[in-house]
C-alpha atoms as a PDB file:
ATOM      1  CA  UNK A   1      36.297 -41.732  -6.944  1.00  0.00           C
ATOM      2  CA  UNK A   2      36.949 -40.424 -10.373  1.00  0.00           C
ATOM      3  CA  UNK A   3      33.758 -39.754 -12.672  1.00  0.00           C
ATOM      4  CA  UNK A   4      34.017 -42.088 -15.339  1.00  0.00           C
ATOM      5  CA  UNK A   5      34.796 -44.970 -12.874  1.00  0.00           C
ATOM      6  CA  UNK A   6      31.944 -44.168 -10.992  1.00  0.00           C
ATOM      7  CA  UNK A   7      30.062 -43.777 -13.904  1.00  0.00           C
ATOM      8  CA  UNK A   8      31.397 -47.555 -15.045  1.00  0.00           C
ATOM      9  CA  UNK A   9      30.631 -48.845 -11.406  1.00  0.00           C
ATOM     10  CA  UNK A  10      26.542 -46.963 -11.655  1.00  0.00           C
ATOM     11  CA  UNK A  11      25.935 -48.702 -14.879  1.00  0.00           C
ATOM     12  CA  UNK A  12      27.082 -52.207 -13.245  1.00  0.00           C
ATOM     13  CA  UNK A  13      25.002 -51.767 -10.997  1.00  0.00           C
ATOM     14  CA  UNK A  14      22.154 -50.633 -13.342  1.00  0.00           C
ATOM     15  CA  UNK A  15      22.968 -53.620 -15.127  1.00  0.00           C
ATOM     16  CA  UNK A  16      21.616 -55.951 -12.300  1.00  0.00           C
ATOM     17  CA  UNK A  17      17.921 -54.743 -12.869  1.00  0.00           C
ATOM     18  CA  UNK A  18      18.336 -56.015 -16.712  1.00  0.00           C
ATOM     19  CA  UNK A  19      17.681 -59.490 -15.380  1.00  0.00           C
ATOM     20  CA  UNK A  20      15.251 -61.272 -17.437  1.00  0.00           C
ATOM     21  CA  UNK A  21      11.769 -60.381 -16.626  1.00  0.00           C
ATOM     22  CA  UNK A  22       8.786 -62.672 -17.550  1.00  0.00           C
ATOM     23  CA  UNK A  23       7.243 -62.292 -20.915  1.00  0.00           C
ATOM     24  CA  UNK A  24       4.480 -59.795 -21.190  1.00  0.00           C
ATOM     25  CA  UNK A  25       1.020 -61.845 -20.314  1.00  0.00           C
ATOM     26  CA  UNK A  26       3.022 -65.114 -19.569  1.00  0.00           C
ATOM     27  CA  UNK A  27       1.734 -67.593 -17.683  1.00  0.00           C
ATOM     28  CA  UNK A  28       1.254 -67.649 -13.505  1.00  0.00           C
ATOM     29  CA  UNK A  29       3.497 -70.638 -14.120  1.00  0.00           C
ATOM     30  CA  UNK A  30       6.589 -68.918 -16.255  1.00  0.00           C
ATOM     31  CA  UNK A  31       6.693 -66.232 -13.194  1.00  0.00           C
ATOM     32  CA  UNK A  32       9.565 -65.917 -10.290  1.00  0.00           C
ATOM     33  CA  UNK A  33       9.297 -68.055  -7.805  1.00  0.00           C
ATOM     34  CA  UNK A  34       9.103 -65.128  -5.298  1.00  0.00           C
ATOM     35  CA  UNK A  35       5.886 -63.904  -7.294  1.00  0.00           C
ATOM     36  CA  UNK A  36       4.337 -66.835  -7.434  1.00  0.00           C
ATOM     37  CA  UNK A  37       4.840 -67.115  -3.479  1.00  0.00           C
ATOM     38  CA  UNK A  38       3.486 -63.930  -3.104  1.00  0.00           C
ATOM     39  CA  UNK A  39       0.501 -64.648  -5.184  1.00  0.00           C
ATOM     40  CA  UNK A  40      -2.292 -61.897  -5.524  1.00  0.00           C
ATOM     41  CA  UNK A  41       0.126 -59.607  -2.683  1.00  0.00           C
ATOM     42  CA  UNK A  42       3.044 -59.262  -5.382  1.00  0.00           C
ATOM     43  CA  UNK A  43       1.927 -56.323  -6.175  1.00  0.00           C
ATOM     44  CA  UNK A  44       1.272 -54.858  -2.779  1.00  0.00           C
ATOM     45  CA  UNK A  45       4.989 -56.098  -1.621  1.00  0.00           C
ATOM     46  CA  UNK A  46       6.440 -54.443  -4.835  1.00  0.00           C
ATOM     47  CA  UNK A  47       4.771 -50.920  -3.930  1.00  0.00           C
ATOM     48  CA  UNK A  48       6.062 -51.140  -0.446  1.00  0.00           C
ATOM     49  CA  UNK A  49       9.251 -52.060  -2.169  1.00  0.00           C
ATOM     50  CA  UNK A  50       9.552 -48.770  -3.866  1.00  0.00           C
ATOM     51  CA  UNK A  51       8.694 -46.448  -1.031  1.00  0.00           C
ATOM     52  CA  UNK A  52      12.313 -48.476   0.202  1.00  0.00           C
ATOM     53  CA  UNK A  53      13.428 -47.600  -2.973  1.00  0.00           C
ATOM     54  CA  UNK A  54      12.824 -44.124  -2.252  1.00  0.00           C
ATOM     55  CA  UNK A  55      13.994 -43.995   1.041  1.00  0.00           C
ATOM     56  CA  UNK A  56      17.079 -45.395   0.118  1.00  0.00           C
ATOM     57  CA  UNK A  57      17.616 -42.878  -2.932  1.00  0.00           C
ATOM     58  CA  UNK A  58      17.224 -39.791   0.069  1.00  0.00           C
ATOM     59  CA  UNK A  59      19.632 -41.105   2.191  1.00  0.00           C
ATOM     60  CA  UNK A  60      22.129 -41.232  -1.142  1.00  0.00           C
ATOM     61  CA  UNK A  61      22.401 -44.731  -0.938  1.00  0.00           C
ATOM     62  CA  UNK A  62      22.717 -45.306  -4.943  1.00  0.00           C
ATOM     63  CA  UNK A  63      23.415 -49.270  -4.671  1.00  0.00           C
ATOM     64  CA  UNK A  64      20.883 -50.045  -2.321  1.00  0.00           C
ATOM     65  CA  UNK A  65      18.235 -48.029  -4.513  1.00  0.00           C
ATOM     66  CA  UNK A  66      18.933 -50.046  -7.490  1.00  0.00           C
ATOM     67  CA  UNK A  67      19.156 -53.463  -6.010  1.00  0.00           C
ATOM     68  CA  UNK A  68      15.231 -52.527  -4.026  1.00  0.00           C
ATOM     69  CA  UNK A  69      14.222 -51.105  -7.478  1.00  0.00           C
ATOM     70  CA  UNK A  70      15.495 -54.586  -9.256  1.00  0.00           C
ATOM     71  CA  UNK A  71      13.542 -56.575  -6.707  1.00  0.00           C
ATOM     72  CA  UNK A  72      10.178 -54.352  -7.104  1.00  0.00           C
ATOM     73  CA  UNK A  73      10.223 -54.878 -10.681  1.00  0.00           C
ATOM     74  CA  UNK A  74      10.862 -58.497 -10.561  1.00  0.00           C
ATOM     75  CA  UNK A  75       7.709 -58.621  -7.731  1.00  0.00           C
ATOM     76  CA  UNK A  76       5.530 -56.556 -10.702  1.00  0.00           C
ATOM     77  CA  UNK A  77       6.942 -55.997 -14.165  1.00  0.00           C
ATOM     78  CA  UNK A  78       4.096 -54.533 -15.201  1.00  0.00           C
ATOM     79  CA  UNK A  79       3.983 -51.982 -12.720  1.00  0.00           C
ATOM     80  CA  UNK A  80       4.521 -48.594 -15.104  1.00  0.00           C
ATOM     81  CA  UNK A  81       4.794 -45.979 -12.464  1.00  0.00           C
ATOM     82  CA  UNK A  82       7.968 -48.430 -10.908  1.00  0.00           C
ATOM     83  CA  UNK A  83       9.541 -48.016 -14.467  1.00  0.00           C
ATOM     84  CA  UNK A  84       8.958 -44.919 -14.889  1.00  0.00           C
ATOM     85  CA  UNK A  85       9.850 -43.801 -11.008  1.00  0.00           C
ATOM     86  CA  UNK A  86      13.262 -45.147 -11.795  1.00  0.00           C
ATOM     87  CA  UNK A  87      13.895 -43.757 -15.239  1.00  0.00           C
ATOM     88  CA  UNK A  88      13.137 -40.103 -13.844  1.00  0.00           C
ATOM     89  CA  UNK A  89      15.806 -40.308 -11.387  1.00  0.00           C
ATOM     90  CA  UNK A  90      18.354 -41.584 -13.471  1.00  0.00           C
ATOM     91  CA  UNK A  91      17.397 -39.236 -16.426  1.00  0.00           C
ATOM     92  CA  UNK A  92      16.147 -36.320 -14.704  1.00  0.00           C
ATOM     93  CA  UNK A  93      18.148 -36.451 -11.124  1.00  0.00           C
ATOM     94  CA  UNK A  94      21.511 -38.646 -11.555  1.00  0.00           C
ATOM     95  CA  UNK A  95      21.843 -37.032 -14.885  1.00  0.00           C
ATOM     96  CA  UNK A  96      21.099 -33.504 -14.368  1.00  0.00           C
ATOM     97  CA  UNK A  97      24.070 -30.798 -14.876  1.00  0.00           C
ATOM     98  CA  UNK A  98      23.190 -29.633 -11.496  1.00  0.00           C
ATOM     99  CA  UNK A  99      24.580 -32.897  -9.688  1.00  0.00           C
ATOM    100  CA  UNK A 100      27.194 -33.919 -12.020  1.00  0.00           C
ATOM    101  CA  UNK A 101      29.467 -31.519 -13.842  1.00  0.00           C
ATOM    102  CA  UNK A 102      30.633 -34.277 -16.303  1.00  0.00           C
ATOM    103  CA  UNK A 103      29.015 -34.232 -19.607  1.00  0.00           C
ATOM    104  CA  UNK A 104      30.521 -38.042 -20.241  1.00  0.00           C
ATOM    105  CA  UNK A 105      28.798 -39.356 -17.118  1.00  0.00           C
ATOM    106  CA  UNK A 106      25.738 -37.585 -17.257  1.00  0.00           C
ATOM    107  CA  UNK A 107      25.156 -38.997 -20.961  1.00  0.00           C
ATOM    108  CA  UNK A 108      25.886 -42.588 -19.140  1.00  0.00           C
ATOM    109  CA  UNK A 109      22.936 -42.510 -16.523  1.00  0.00           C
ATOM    110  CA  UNK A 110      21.257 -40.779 -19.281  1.00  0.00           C
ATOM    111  CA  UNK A 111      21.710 -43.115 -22.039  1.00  0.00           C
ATOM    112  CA  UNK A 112      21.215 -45.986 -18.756  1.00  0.00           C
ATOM    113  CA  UNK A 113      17.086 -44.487 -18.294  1.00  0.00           C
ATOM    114  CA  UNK A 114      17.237 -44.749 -21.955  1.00  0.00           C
ATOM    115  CA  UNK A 115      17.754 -48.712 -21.821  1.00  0.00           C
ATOM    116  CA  UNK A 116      15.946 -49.327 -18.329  1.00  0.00           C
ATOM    117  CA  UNK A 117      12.609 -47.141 -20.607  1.00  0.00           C
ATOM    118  CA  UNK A 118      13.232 -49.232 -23.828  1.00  0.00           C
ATOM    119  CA  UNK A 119      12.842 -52.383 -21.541  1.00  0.00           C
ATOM    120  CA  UNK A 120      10.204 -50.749 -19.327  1.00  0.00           C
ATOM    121  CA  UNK A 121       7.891 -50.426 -21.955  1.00  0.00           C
ATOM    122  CA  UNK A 122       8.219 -54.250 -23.240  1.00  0.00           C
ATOM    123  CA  UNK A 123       7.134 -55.329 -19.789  1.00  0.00           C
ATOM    124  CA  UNK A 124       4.742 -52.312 -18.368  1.00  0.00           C
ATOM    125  CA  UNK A 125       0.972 -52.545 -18.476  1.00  0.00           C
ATOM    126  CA  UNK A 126       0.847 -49.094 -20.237  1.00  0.00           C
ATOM    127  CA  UNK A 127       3.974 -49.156 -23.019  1.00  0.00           C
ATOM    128  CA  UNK A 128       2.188 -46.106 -23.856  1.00  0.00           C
ATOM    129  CA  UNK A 129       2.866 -43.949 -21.003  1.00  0.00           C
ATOM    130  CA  UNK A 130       6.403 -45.439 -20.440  1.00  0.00           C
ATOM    131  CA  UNK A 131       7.212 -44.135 -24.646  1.00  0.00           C
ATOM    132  CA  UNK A 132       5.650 -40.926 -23.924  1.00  0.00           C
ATOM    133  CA  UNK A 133       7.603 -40.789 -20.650  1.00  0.00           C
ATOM    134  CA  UNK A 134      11.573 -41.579 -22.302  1.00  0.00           C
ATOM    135  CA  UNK A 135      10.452 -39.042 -25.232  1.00  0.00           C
ATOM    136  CA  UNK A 136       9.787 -36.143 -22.560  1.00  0.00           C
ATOM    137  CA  UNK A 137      13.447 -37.043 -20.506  1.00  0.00           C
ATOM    138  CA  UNK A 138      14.992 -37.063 -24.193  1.00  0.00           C
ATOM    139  CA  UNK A 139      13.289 -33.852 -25.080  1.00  0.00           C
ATOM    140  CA  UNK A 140      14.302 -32.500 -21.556  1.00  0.00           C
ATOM    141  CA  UNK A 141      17.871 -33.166 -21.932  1.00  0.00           C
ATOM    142  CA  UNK A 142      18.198 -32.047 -25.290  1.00  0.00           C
ATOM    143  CA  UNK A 143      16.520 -29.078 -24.876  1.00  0.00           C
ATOM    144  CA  UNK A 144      18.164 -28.006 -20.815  1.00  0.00           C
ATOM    145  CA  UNK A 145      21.563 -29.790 -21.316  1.00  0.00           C
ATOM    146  CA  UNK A 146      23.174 -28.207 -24.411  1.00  0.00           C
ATOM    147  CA  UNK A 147      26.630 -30.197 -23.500  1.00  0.00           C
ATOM    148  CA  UNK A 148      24.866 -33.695 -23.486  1.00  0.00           C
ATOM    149  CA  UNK A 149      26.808 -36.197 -24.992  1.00  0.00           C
ATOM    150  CA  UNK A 150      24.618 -38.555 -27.039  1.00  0.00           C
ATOM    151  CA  UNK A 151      25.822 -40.244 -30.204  1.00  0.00           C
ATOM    152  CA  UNK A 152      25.042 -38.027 -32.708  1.00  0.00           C
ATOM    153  CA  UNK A 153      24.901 -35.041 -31.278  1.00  0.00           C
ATOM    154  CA  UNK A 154      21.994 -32.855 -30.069  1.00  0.00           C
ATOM    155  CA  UNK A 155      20.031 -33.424 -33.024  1.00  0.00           C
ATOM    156  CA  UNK A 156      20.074 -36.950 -32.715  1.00  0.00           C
ATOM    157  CA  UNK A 157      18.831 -36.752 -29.087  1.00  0.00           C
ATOM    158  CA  UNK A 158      15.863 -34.989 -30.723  1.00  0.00           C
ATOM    159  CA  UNK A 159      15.019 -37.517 -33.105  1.00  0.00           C
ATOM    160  CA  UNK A 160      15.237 -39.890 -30.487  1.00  0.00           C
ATOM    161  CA  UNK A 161      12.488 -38.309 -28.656  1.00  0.00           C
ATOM    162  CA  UNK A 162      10.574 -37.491 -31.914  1.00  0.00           C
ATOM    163  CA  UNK A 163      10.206 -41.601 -32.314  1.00  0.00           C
ATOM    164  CA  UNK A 164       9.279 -42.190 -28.755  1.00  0.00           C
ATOM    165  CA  UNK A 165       6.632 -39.946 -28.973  1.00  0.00           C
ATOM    166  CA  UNK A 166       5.342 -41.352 -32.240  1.00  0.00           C
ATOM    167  CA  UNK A 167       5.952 -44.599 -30.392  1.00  0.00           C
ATOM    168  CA  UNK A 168       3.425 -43.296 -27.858  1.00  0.00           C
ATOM    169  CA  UNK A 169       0.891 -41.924 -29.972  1.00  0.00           C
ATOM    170  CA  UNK A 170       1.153 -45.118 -31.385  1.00  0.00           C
ATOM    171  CA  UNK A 171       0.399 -46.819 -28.743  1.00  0.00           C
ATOM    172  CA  UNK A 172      -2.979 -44.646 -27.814  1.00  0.00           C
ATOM    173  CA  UNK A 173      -1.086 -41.789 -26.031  1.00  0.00           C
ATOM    174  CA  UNK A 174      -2.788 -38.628 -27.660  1.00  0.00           C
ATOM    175  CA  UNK A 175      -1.008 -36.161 -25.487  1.00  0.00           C
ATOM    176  CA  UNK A 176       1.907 -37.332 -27.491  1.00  0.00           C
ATOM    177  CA  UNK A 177       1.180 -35.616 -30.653  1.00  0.00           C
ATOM    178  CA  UNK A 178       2.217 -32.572 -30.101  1.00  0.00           C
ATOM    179  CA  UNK A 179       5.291 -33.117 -28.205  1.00  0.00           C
ATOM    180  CA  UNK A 180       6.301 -35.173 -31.260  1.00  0.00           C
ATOM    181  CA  UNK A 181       5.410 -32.063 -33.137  1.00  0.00           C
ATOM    182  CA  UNK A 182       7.572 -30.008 -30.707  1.00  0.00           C
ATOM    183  CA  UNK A 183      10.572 -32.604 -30.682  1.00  0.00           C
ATOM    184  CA  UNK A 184      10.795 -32.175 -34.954  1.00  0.00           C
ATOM    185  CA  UNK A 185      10.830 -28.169 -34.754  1.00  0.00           C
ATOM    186  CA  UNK A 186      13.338 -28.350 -32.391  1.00  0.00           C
ATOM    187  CA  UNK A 187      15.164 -30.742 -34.198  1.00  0.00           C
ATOM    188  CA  UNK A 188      15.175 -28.955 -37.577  1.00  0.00           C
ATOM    189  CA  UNK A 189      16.009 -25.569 -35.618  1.00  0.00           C
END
């Protein structure tokens, strides 16, 4: 298959875990019917969900991973690790020069963890450590992948990770200070 229709094909299928998720502290009520099933275990069945997940990401079965990873965050949006479990291997494994020589398609799984963090954070019980989280994979791949292409160039990928960190520190991540620090000398190097 030919990279950017498999890159077209991976974002589709990214695309299914952008369902809408319920509203940060919404009512029991407002929840999925599966959650509300699973009452007080929801949790339990979405952890067991992502060791699935990761099964299925070993065995290089892409579609499955995402469609497990889709149900695991509807079962607990506000499970951070989930959110930031899948971000990592989009940004830091699908992504990575190492597994895909394309510079187009790597910028479209990377610019895909971008999105999947952005939303992670509106729905994750610590926004804090899922900002923190896409400014370190924006940092990482501005700073490892020199042919990344993100709209605006390297320097924009910089700045991007310079506001997620202050987004972080903002949010009560102090650790996040001085990669924010970090991200704006690199940037103005």
């Amino acid at each position: 298959m030919r990279p950017p229709l498999r890159a077209a094909l991976w974002l589709a299928a990214l695309g299914l875990l952008l369902v809408p998720l319920p509203e940060r502290g919404a009512a029991r009520r407002d929840a999925p019917v599966l959650v509300r099933l699973l009452g007080p275990i929801a949790t339990v069945a979405a952890s067991a969900q992502w060791v699935r997940v990761d099964l299925a990401i070993r065995a290089g079965r892409e579609g499955l991973a995402l469609a497990r990873a889709r149900t695991a965050l509807a079962l607990d949006p506000g499970a951070s690790e989930g959110w930031i479990f899948l971000t990592r291997h989009l940004a830091l494994e699908l992504a990575s020069p190492t597994r895909e020589s394309d510079p187009e398609v790597r910028a479209a799984w990377l610019r895909a963890a971008d999105e999947l963090a952005r939303l992670g954070e509106e729905h994750a019980r610590e926004p804090g450590e899922l900002a923190l989280w896409r400014g370190l994979f924006l940092y990482t791949a501005a700073t490892l992948d020199p042919d990344t292409r993100w709209p605006g160039g390297r320097r924009a990928l910089l700045g991007e990770a310079e506001r997620a960190f202050a987004r972080a520190e903002e949010l009560g991540v102090a650790a996040a200070a001085g990669f924010r620090r970090a991200a704006a000398e690199e940037g103005e190097s």
